[in-house]
C-alpha atoms as a PDB file:
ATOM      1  CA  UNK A   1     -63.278 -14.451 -20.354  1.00  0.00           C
ATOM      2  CA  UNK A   2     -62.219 -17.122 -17.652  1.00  0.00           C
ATOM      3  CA  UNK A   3     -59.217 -16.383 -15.549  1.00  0.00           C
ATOM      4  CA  UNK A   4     -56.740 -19.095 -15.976  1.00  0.00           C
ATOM      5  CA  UNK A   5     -56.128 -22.018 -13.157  1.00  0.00           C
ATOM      6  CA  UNK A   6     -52.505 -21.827 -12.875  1.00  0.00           C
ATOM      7  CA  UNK A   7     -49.316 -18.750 -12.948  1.00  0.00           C
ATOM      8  CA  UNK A   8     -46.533 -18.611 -14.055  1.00  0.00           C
ATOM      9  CA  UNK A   9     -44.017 -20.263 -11.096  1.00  0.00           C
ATOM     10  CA  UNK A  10     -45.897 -22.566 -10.572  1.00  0.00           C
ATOM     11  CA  UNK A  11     -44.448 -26.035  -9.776  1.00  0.00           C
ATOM     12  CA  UNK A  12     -45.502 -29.277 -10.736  1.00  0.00           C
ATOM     13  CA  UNK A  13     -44.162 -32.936  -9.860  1.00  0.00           C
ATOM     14  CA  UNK A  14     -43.459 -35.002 -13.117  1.00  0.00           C
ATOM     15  CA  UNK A  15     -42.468 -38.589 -12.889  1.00  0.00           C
ATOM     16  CA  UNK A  16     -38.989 -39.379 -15.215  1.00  0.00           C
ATOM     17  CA  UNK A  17     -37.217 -42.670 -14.779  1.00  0.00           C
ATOM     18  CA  UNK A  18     -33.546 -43.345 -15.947  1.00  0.00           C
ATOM     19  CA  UNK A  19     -33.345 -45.940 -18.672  1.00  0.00           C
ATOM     20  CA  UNK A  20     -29.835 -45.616 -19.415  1.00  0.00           C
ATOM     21  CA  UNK A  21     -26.249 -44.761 -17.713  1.00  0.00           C
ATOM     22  CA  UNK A  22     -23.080 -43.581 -19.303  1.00  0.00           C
ATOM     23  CA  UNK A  23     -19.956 -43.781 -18.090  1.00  0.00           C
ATOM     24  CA  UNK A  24     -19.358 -41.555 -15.034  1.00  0.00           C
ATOM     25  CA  UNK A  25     -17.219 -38.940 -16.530  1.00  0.00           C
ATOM     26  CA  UNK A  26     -19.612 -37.998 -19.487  1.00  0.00           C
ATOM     27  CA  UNK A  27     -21.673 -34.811 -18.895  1.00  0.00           C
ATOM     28  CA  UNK A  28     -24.805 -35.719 -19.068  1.00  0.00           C
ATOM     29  CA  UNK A  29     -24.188 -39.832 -17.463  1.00  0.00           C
ATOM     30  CA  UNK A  30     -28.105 -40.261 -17.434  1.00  0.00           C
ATOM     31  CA  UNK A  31     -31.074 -40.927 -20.023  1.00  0.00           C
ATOM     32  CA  UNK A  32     -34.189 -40.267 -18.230  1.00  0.00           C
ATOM     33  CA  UNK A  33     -37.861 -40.361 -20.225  1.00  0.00           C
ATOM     34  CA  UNK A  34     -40.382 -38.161 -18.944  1.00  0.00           C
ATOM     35  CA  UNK A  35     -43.744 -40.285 -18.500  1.00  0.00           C
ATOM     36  CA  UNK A  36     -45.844 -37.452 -19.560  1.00  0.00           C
ATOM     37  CA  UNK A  37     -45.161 -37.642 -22.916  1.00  0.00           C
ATOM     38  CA  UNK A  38     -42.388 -40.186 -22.981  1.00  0.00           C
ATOM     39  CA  UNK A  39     -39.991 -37.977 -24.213  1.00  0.00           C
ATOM     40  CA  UNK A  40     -35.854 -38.999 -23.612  1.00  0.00           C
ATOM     41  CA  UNK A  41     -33.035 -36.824 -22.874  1.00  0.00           C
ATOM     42  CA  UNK A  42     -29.245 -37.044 -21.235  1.00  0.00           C
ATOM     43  CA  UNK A  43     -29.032 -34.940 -18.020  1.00  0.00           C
ATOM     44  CA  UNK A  44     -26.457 -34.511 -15.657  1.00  0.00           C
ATOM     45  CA  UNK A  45     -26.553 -35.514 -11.741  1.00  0.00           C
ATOM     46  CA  UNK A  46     -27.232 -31.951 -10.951  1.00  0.00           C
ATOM     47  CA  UNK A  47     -29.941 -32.030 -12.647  1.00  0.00           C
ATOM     48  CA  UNK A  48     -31.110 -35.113 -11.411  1.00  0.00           C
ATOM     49  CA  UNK A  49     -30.480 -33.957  -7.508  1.00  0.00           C
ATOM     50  CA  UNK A  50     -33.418 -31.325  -7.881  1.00  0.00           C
ATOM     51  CA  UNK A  51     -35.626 -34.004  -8.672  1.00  0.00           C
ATOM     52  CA  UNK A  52     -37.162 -35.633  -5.512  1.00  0.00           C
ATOM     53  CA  UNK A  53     -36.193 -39.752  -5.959  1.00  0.00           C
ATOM     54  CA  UNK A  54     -38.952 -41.447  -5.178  1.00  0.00           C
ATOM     55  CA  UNK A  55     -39.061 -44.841  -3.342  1.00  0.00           C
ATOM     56  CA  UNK A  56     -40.840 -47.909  -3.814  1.00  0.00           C
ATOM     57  CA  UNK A  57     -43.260 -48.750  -1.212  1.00  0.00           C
ATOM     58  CA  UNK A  58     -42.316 -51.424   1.053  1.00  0.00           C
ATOM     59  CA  UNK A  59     -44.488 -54.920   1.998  1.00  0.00           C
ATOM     60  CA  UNK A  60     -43.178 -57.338   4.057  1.00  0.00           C
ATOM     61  CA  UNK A  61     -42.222 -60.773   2.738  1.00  0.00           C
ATOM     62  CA  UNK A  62     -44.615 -62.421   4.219  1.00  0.00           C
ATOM     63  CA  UNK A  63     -47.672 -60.698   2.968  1.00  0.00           C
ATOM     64  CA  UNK A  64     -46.113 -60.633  -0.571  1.00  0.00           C
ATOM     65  CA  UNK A  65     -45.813 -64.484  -0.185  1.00  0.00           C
ATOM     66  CA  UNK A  66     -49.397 -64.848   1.071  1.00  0.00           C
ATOM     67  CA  UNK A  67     -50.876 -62.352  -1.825  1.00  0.00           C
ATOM     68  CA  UNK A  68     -48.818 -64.826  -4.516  1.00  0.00           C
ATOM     69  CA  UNK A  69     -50.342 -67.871  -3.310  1.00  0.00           C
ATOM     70  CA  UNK A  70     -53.914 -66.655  -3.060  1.00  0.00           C
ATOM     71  CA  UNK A  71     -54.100 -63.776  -5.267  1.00  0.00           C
ATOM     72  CA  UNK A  72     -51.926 -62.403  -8.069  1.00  0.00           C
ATOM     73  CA  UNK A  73     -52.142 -65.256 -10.292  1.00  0.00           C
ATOM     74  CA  UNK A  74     -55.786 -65.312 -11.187  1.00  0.00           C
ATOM     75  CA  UNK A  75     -57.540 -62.461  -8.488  1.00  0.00           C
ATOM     76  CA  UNK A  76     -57.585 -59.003  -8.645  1.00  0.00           C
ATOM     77  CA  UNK A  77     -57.390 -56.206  -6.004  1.00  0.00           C
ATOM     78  CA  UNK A  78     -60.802 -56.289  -5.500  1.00  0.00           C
ATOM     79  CA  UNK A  79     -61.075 -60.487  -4.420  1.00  0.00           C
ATOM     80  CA  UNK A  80     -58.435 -59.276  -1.925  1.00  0.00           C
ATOM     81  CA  UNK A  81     -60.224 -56.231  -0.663  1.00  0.00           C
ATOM     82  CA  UNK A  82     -63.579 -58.440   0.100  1.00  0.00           C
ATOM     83  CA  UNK A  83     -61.577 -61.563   1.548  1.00  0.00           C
ATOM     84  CA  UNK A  84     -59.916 -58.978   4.071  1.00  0.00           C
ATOM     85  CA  UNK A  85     -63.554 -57.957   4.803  1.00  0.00           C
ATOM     86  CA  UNK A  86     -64.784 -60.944   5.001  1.00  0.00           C
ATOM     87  CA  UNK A  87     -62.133 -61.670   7.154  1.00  0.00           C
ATOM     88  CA  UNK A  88     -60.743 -64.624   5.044  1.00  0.00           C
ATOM     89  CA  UNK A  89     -57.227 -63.655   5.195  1.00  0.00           C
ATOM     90  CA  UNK A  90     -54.489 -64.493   8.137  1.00  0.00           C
ATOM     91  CA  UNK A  91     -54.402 -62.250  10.781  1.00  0.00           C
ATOM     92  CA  UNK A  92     -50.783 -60.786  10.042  1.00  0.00           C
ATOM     93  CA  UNK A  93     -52.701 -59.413   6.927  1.00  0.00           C
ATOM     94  CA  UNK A  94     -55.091 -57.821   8.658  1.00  0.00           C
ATOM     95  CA  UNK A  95     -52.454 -56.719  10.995  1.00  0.00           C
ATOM     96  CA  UNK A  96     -50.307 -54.911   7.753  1.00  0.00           C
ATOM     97  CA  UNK A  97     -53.291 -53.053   6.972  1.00  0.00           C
ATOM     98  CA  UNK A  98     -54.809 -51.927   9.947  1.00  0.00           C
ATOM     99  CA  UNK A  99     -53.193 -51.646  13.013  1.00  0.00           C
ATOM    100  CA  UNK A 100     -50.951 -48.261  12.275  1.00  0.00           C
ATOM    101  CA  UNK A 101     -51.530 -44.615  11.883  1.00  0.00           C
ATOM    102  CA  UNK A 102     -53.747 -43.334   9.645  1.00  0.00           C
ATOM    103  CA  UNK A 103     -50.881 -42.215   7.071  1.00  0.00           C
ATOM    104  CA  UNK A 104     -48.984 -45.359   6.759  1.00  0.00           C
ATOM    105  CA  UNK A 105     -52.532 -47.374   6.656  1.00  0.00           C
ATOM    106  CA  UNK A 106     -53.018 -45.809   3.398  1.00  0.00           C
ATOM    107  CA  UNK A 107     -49.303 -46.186   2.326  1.00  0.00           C
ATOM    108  CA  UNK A 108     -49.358 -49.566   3.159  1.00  0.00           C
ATOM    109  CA  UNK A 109     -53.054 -49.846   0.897  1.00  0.00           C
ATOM    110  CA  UNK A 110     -51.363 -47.935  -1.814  1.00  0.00           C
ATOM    111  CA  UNK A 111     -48.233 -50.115  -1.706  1.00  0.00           C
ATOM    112  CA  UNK A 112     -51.043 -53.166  -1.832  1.00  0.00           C
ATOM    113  CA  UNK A 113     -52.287 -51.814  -4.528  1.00  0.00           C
ATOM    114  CA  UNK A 114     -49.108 -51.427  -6.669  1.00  0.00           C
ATOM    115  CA  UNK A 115     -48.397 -54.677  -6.039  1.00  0.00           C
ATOM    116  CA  UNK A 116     -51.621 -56.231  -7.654  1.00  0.00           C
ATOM    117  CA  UNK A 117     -51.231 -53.371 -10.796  1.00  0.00           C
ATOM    118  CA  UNK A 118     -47.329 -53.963 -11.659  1.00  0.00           C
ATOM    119  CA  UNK A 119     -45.993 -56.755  -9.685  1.00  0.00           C
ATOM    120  CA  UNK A 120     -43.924 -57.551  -6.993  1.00  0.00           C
ATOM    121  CA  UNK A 121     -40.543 -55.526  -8.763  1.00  0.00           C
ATOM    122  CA  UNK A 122     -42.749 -52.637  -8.291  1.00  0.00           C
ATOM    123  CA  UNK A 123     -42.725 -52.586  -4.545  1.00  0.00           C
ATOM    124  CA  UNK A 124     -39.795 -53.476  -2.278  1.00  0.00           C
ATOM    125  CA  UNK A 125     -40.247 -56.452  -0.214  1.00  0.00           C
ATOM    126  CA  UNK A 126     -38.645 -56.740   3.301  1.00  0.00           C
ATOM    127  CA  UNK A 127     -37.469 -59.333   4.499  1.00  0.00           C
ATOM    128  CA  UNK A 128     -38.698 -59.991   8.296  1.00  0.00           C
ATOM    129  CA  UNK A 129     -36.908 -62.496  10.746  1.00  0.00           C
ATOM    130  CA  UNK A 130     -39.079 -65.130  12.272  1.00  0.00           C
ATOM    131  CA  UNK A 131     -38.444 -67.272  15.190  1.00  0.00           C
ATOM    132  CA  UNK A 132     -39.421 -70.180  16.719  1.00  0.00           C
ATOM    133  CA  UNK A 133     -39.829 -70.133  20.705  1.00  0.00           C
ATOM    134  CA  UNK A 134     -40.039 -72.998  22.627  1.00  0.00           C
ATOM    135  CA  UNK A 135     -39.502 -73.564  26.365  1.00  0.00           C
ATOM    136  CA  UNK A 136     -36.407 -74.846  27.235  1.00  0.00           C
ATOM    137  CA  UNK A 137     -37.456 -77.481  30.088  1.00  0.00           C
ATOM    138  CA  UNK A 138     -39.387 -79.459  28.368  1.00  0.00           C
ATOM    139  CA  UNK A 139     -39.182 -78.321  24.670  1.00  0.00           C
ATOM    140  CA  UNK A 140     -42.918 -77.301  24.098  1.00  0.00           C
ATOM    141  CA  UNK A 141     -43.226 -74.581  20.963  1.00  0.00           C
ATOM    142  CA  UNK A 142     -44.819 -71.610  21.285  1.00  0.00           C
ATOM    143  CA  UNK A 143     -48.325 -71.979  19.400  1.00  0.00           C
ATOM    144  CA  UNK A 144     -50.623 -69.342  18.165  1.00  0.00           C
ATOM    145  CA  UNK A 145     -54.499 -70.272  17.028  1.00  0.00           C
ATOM    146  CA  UNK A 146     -56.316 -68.309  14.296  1.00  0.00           C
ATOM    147  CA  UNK A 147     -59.487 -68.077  16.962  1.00  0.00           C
ATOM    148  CA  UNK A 148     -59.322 -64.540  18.529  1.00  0.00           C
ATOM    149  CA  UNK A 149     -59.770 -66.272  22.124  1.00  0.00           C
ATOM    150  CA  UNK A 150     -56.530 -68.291  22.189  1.00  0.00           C
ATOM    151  CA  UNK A 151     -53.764 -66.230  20.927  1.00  0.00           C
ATOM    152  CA  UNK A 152     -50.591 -68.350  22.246  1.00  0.00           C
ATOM    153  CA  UNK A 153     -49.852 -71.569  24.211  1.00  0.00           C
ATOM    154  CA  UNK A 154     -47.385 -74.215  24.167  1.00  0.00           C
ATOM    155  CA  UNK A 155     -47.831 -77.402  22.893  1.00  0.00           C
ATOM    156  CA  UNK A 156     -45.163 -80.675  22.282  1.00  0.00           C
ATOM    157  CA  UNK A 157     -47.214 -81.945  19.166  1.00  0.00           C
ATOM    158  CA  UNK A 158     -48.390 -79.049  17.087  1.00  0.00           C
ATOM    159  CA  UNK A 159     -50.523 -79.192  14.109  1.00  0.00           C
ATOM    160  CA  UNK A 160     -49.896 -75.737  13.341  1.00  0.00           C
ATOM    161  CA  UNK A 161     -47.354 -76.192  10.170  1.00  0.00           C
ATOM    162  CA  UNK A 162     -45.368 -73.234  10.306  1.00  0.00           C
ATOM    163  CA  UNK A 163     -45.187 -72.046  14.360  1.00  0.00           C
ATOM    164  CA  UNK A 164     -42.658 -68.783  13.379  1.00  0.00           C
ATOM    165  CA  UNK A 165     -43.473 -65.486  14.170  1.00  0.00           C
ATOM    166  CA  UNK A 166     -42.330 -62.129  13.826  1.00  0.00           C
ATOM    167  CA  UNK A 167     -40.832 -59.639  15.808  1.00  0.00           C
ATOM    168  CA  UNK A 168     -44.010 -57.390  16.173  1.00  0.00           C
ATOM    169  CA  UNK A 169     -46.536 -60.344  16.584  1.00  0.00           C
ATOM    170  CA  UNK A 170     -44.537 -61.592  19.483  1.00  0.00           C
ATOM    171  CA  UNK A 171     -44.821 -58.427  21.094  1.00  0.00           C
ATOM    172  CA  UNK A 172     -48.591 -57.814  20.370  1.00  0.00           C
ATOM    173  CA  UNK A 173     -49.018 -61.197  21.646  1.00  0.00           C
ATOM    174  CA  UNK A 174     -47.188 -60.213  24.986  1.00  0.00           C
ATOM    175  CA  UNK A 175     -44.552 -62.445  24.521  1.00  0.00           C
ATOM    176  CA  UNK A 176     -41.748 -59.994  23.623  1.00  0.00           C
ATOM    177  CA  UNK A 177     -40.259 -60.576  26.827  1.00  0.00           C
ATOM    178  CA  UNK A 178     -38.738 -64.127  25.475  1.00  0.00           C
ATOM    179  CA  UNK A 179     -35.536 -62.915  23.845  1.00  0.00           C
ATOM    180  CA  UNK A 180     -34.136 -61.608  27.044  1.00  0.00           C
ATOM    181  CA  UNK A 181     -35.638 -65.062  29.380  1.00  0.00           C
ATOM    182  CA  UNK A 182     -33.526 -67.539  30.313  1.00  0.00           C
ATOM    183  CA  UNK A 183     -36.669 -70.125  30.642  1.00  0.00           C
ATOM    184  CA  UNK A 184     -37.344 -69.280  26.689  1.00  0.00           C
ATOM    185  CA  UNK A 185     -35.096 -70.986  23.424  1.00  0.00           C
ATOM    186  CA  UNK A 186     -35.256 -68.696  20.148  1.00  0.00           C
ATOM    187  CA  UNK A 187     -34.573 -70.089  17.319  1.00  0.00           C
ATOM    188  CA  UNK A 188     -34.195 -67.703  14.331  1.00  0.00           C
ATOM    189  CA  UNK A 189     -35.857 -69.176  11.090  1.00  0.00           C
ATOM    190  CA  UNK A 190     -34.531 -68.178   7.580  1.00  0.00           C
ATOM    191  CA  UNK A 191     -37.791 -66.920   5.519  1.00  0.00           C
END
């Protein structure tokens, strides 16, 4: 006879999501349905405290907005997987996926990954401040190039459409230092 795999104690992590709330004073305020077997029942916030809430993964705005223009409507996960190896996709994509620890590279795949299976109210999307740096003697804008040899220059006439970057690029870049310089203007853009 085979031993069983499990004893009794042990613990297991099931996923329940609250579909309905009562008024605060009732009881049991919350309907949650168990995705196991989609079963519903009332419980109380005590109840709902030992439970472990769990999060939605976060993306920045800007590589949701890049994935909806290129991707979600008529792609799957997969057409984005071999564009980023192919190295079809804009740098701060690249950047998202691979330039972190080991752990958050595969949260941040995972939270990709969501977002192509159940849509963008499935993930949370975070909002990032760009800004637009020019210098402030003669006006030239900060510029960076797709190549990988010319990261950032200044130009008067760019024909670079949208010459905003984020906090973090800036700083790859070197150029964090412009928010403290006199000789730089920084102009913060609204998405």
């Amino acid at each position: 006879m085979s031993e069983l795999k499990y004893k009794e104690g042990d613990k297991f992590l099931v996923e329940v999501e609250i579909t309905d709330v009562d008024i605060p004073s009732a009881i049991h305020p919350y309907r949650i349905m168990v995705e196991l077997d989609e079963s519903n029942f009332w419980v109380a916030q005590e109840e709902l405290d030992k439970l472990q809430k769990v999060d939605k993964l976060q993306v920045p705005q800007r590589v949701v907005d890049f994935i909806k223009a290129n991707f979600l409507s008529s792609n799957t996960f997969m057409d984005f997987i071999e564009a980023v190896q192919a190295y079809i996709v804009p740098d701060y994509i690249e950047d998202y996926l691979f330039n972190c620890e080991s752990r958050e590279q595969k949260e941040r795949q995972k939270a990709l990954a969501i977002l192509f299976a159940d849509g963008i109210e499935a993930v949370e999307v975070i909002k990032e401040k760009k800004y637009k740096v020019s210098l402030k003697a003669n006006g030239q804008k900060l510029i960076r190039y797709s190549d990988k040899d010319t990261w950032f220059q200044f130009e008067s006439d760019s024909i670079v459409p949208e010459p905003y970057y984020t906090k973090s690029e800036l700083d790859k870049a070197g150029f964090g230092g412009v928010f403290d310089n006199p000789m730089f203007e920084v102009e913060v853009i609204d998405g």
